[in-house]
C-alpha atoms as a PDB file:
ATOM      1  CA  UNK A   1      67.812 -34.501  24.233  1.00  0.00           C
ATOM      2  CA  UNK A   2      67.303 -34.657  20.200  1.00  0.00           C
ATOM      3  CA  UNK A   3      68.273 -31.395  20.238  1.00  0.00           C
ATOM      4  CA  UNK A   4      71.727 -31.975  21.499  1.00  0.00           C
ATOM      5  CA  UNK A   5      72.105 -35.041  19.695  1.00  0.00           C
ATOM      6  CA  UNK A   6      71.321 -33.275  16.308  1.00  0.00           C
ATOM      7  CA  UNK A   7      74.253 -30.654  17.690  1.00  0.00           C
ATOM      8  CA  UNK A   8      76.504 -33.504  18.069  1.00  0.00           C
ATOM      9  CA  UNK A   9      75.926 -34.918  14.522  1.00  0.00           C
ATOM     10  CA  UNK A  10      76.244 -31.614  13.071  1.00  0.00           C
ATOM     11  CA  UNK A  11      79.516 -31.280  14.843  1.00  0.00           C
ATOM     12  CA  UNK A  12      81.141 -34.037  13.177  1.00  0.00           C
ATOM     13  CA  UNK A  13      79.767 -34.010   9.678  1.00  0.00           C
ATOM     14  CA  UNK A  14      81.862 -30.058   9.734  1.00  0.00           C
ATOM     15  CA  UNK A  15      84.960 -32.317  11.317  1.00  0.00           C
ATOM     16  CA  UNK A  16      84.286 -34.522   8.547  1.00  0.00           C
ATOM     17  CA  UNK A  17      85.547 -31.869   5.589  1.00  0.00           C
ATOM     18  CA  UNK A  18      88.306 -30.010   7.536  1.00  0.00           C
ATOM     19  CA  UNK A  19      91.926 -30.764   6.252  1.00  0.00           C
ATOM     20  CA  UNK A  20      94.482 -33.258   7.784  1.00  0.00           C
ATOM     21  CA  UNK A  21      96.972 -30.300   7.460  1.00  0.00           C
ATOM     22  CA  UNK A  22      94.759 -27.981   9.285  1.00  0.00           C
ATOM     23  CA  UNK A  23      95.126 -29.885  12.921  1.00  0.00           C
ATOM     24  CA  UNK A  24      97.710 -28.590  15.487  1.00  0.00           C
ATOM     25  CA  UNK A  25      98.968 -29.134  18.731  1.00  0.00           C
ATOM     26  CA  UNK A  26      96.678 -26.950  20.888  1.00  0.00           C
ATOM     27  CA  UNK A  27      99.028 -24.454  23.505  1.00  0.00           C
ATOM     28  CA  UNK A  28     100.018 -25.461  27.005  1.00  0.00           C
ATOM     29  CA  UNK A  29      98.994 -22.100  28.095  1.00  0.00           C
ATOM     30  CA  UNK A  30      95.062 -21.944  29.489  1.00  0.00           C
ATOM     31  CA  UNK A  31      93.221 -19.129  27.274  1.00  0.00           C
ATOM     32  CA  UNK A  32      90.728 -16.468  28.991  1.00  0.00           C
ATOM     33  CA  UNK A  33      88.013 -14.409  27.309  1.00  0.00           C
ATOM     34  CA  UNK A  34      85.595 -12.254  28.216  1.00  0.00           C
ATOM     35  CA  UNK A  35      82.165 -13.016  26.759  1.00  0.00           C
ATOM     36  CA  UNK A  36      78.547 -11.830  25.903  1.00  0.00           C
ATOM     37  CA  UNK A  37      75.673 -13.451  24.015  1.00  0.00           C
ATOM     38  CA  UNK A  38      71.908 -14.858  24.233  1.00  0.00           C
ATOM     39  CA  UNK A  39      70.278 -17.527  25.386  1.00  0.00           C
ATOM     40  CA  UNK A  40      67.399 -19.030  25.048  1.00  0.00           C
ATOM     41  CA  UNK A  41      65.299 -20.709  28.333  1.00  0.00           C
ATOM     42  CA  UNK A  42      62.134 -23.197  27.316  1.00  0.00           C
ATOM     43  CA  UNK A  43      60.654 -23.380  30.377  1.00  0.00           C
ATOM     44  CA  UNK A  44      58.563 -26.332  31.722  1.00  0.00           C
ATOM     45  CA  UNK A  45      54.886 -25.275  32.470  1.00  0.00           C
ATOM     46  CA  UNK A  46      55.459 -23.796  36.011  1.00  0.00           C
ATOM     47  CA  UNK A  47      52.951 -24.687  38.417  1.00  0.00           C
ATOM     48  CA  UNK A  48      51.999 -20.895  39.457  1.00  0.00           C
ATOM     49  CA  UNK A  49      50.521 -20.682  35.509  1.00  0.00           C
ATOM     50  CA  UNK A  50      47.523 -23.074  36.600  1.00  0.00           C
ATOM     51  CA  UNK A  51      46.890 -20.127  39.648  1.00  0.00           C
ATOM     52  CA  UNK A  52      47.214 -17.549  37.465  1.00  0.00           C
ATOM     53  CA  UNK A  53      44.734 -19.045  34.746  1.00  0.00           C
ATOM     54  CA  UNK A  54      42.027 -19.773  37.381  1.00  0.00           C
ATOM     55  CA  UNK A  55      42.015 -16.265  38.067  1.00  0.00           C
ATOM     56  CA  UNK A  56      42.059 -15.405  34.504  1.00  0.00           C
ATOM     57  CA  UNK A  57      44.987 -13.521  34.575  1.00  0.00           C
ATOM     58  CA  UNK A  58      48.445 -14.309  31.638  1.00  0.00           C
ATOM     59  CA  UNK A  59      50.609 -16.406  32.667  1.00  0.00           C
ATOM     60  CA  UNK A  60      54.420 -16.637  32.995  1.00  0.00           C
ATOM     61  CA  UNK A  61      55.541 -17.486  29.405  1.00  0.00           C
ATOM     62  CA  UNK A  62      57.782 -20.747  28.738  1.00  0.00           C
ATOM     63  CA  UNK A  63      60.504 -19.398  25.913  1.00  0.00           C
ATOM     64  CA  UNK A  64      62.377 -16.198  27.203  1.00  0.00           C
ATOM     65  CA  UNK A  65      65.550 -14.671  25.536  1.00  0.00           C
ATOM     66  CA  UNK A  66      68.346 -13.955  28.026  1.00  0.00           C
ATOM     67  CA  UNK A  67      71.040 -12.061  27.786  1.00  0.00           C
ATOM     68  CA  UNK A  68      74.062 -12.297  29.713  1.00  0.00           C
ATOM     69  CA  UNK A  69      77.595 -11.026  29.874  1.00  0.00           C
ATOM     70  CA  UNK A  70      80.914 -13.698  31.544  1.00  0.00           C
ATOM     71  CA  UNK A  71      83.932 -15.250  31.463  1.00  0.00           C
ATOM     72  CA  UNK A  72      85.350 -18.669  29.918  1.00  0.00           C
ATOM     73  CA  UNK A  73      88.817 -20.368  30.364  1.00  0.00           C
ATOM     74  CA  UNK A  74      89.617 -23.116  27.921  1.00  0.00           C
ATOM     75  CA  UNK A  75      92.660 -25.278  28.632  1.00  0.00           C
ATOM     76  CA  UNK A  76      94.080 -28.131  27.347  1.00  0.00           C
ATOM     77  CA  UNK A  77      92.118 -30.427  28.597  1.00  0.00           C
ATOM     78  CA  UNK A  78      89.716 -28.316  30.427  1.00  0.00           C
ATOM     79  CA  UNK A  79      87.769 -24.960  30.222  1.00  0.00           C
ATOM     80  CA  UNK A  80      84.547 -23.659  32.212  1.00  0.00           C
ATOM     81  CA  UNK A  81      82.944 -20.034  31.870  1.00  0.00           C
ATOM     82  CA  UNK A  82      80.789 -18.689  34.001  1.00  0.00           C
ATOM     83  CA  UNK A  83      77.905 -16.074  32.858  1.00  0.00           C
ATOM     84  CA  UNK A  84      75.219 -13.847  34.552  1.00  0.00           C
ATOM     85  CA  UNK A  85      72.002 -13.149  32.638  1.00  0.00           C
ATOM     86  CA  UNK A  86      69.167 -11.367  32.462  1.00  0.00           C
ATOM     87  CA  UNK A  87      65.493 -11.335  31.431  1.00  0.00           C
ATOM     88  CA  UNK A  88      62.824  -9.360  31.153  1.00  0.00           C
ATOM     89  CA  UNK A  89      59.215 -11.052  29.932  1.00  0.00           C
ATOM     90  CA  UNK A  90      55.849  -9.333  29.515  1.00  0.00           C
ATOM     91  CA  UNK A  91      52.749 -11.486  28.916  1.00  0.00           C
ATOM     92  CA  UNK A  92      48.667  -9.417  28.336  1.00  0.00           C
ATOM     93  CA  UNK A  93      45.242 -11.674  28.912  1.00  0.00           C
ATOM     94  CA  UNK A  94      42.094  -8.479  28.594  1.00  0.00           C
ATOM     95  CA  UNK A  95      43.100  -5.929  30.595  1.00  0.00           C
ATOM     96  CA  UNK A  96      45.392  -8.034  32.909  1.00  0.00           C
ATOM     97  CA  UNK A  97      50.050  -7.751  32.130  1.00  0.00           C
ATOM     98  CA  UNK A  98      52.320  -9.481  34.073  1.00  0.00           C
ATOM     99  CA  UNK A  99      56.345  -8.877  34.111  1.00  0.00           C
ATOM    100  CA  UNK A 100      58.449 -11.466  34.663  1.00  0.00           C
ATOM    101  CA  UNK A 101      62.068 -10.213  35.731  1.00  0.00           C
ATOM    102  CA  UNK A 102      64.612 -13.176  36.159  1.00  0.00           C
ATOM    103  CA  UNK A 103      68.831 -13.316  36.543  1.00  0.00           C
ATOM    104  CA  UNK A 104      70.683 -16.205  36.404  1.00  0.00           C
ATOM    105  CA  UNK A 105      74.323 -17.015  37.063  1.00  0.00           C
ATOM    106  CA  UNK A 106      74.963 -20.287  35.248  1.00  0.00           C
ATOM    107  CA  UNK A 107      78.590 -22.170  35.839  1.00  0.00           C
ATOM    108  CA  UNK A 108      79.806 -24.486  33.167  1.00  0.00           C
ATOM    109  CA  UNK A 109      82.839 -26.929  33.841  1.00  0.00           C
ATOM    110  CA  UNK A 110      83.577 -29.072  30.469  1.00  0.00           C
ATOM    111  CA  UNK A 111      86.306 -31.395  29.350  1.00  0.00           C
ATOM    112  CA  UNK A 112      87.364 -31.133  26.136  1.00  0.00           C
ATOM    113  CA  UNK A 113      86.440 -33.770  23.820  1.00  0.00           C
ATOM    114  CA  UNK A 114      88.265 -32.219  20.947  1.00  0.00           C
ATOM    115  CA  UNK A 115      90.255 -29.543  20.735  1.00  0.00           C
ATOM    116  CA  UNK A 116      91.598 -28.539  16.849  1.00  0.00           C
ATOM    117  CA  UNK A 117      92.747 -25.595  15.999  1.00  0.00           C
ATOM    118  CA  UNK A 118      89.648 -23.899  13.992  1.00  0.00           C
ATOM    119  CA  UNK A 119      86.869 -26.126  16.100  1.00  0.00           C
ATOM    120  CA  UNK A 120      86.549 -27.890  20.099  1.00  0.00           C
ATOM    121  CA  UNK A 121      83.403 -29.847  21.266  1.00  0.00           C
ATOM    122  CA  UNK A 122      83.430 -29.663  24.878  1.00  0.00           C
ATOM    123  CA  UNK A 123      80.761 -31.776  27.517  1.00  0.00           C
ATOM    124  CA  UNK A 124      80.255 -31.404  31.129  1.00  0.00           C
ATOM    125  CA  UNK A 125      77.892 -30.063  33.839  1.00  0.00           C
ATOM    126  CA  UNK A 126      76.225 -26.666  34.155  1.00  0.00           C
ATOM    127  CA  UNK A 127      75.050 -25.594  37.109  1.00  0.00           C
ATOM    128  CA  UNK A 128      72.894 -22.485  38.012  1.00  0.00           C
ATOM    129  CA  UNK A 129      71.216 -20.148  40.194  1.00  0.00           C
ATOM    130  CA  UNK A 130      68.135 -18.110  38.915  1.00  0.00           C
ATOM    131  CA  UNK A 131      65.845 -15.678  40.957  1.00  0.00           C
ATOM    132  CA  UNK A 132      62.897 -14.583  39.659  1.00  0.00           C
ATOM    133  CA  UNK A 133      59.877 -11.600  40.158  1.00  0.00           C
ATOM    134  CA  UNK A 134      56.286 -11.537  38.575  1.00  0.00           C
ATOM    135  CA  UNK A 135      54.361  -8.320  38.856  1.00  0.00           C
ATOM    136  CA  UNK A 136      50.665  -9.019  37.794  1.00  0.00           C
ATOM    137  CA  UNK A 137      48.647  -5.398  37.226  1.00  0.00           C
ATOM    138  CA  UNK A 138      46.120  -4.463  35.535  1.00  0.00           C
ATOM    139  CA  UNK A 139      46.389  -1.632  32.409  1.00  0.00           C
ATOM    140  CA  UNK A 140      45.362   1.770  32.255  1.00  0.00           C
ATOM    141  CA  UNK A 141      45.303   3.029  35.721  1.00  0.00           C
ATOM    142  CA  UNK A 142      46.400   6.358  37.692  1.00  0.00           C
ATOM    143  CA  UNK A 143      48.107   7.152  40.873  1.00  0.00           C
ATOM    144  CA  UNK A 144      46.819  10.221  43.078  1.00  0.00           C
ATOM    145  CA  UNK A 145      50.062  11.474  44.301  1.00  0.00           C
ATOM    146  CA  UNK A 146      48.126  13.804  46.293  1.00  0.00           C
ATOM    147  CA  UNK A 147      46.812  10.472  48.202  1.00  0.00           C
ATOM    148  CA  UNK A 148      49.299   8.173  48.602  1.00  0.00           C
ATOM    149  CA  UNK A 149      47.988   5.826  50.778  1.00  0.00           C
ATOM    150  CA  UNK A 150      48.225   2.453  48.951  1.00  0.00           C
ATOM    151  CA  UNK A 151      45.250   1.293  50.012  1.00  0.00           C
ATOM    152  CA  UNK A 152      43.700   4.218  48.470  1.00  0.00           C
ATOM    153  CA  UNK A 153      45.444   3.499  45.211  1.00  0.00           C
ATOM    154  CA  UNK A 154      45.705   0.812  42.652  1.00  0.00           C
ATOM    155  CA  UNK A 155      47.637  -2.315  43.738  1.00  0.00           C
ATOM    156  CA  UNK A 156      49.560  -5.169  41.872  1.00  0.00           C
ATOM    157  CA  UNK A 157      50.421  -8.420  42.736  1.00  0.00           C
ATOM    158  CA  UNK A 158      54.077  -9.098  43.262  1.00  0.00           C
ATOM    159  CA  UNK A 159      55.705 -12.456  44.300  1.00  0.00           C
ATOM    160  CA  UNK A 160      58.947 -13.884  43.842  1.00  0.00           C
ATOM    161  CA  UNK A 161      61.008 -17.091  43.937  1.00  0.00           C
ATOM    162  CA  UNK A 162      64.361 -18.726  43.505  1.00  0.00           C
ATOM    163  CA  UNK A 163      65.597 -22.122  41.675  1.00  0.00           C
ATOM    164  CA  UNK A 164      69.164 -23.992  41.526  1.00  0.00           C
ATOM    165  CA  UNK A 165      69.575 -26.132  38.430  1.00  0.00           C
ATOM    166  CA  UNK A 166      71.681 -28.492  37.661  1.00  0.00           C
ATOM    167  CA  UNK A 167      72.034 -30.795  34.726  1.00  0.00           C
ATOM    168  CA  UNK A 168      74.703 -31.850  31.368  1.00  0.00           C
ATOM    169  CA  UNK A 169      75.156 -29.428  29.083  1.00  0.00           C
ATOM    170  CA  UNK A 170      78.470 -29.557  25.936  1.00  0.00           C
ATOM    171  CA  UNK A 171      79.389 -26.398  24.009  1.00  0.00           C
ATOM    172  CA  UNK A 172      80.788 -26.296  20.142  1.00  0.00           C
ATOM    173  CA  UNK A 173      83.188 -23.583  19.698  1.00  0.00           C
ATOM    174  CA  UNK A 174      83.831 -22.461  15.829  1.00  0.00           C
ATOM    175  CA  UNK A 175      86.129 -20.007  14.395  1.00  0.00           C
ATOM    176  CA  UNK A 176      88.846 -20.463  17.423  1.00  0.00           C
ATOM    177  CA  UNK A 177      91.852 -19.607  14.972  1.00  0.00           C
ATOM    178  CA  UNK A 178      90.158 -16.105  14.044  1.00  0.00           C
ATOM    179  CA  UNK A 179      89.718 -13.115  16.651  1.00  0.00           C
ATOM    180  CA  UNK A 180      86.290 -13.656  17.502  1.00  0.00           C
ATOM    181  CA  UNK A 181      85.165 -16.599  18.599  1.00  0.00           C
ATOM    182  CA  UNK A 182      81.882 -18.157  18.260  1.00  0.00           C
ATOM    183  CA  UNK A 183      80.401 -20.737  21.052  1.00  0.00           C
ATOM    184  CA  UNK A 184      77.139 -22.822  20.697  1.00  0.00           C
ATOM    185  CA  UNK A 185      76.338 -23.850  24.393  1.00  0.00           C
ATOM    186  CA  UNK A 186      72.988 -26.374  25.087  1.00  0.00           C
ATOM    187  CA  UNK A 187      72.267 -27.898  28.156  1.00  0.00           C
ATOM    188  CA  UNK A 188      69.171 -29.116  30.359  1.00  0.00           C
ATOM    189  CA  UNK A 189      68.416 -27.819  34.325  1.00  0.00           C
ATOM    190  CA  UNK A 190      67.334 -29.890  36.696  1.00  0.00           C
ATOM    191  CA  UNK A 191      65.086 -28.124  39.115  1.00  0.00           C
ATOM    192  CA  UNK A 192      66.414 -29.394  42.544  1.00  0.00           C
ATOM    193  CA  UNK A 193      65.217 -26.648  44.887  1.00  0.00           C
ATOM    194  CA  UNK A 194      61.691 -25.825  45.772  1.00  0.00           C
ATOM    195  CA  UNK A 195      61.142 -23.005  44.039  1.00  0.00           C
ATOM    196  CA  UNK A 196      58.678 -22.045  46.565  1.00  0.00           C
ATOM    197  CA  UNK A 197      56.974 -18.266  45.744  1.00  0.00           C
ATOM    198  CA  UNK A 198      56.883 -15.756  48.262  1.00  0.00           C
ATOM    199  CA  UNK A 199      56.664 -12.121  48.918  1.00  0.00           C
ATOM    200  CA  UNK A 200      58.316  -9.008  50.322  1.00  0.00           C
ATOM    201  CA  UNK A 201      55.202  -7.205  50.934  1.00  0.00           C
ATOM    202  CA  UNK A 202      52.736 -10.019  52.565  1.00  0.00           C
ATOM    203  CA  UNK A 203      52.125 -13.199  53.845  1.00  0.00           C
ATOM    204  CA  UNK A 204      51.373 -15.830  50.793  1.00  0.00           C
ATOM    205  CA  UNK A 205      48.616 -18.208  50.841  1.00  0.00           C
ATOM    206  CA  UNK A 206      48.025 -21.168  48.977  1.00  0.00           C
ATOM    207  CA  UNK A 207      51.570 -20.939  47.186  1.00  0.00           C
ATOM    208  CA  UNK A 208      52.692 -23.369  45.009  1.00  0.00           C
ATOM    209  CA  UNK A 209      56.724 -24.587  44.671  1.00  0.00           C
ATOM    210  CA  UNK A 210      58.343 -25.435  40.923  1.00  0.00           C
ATOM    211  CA  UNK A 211      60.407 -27.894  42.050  1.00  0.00           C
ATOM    212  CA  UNK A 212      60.603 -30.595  39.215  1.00  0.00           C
ATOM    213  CA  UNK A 213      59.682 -28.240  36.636  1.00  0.00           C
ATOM    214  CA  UNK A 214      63.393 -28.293  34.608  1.00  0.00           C
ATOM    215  CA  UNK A 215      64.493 -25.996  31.487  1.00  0.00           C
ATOM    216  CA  UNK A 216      66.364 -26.591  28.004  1.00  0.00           C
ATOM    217  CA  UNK A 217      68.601 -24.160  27.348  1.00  0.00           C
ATOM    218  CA  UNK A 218      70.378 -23.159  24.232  1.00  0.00           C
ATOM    219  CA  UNK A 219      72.709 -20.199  23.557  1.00  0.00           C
ATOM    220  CA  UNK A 220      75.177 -18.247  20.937  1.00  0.00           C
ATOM    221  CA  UNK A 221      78.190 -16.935  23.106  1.00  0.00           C
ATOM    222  CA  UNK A 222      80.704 -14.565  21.335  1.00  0.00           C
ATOM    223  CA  UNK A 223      84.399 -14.679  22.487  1.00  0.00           C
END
């Protein structure tokens, strides 16, 4: 939370130097854009990191980048956007990688707490859906194609899971009198759903759920 509080302040120290002259009457008509950027996920500790370090293999790292293409309306009053990311995440411990493979489609719906013409702050709630895969293998192996029997062959470990978040989150758009548009989104997920990992392939023992374990999240959107 002192991140988003810093955000605030910064906010209106810039509102502090802009020009009487340079306020106007924001148009009736909602606006639509279609937007790209990067975000950045800090990740609580998940609990399958403790099963992974007992086994001495690397663990699921807690800051990925994610990028993600969407859409934002901005109203009068109103505006919301709604994005779908990606990620992609490698982590190495000896001769042990893991890839972590994540999307997220993350829903924001803000009121506007000012809207000028050059600069809007805008707070709300963001809501979002995120399934994830970890491969676990180890380095430097071959496949016999002439013997494909997998049990014959090198295996990995491959489980998946799948989180809804929800939480506040308030955006700072800059620039909005110029063509492109600059947005500063942060936020913080809940982790309501169990999280629970599982697997395509087999039955899985012993698994652990990441329910509780919540995310900060802070991004650069360009409009």
């Amino acid at each position: 939370m002192r991140n988003l509080n810093v955000l605030i302040a910064l906010f209106f120290v810039s509102c502090s130097f802009a020009q009487e002259t340079e306020v106007a009457k924001t148009s009736e008509k909602s606006k639509f854009y279609f937007t790209y950027g990067i975000n950045a996920q800090i990740q609580d500790d998940l609990n399958i990191n403790t099963k992974l370090e007992d086994a001495g293999l690397p663990t699921i790292k807690s800051f990925t980048p994610e990028l993600f293409i969407g859409m934002t309306v901005f109203g009068k009053k109103y505006s919301g956007d709604l994005d779908f990311g990606f990620l992609n995440s490698k982590n190495e411990e000896g001769s042990n990688e893991n890839r972590y493979i994540g999307f997220t489609t993350r829903l924001r719906v803000h009121y506007n707490v000012i809207n000028k013409t050059k600069v809007a702050f805008t707070s709300g709630l963001n809501l979002s859906y995120s399934t994830g895969e970890l491969i676990v293998y180890t380095k430097n192996n071959s496949i016999d194609l002439n013997d494909l029997n997998p049990i014959n062959n090198v295996g990995n470990l491959s489980v998946k899971n799948s989180m809804f978040y929800v939480g506040p989150s308030a955006s700072l758009y800059l620039f909005n009198d110029k063509s492109t548009k600059i947005r500063l989104n942060v936020g913080y997920e809940f982790a309501f759903t169990n999280g629970k990992w599982k697997s395509d392939y087999a039955d899985v023992n012993n698994t652990v759920k990441e329910q509780g374990n919540n995310r900060f999240v802070f991004g650069l959107t360009i409009l």
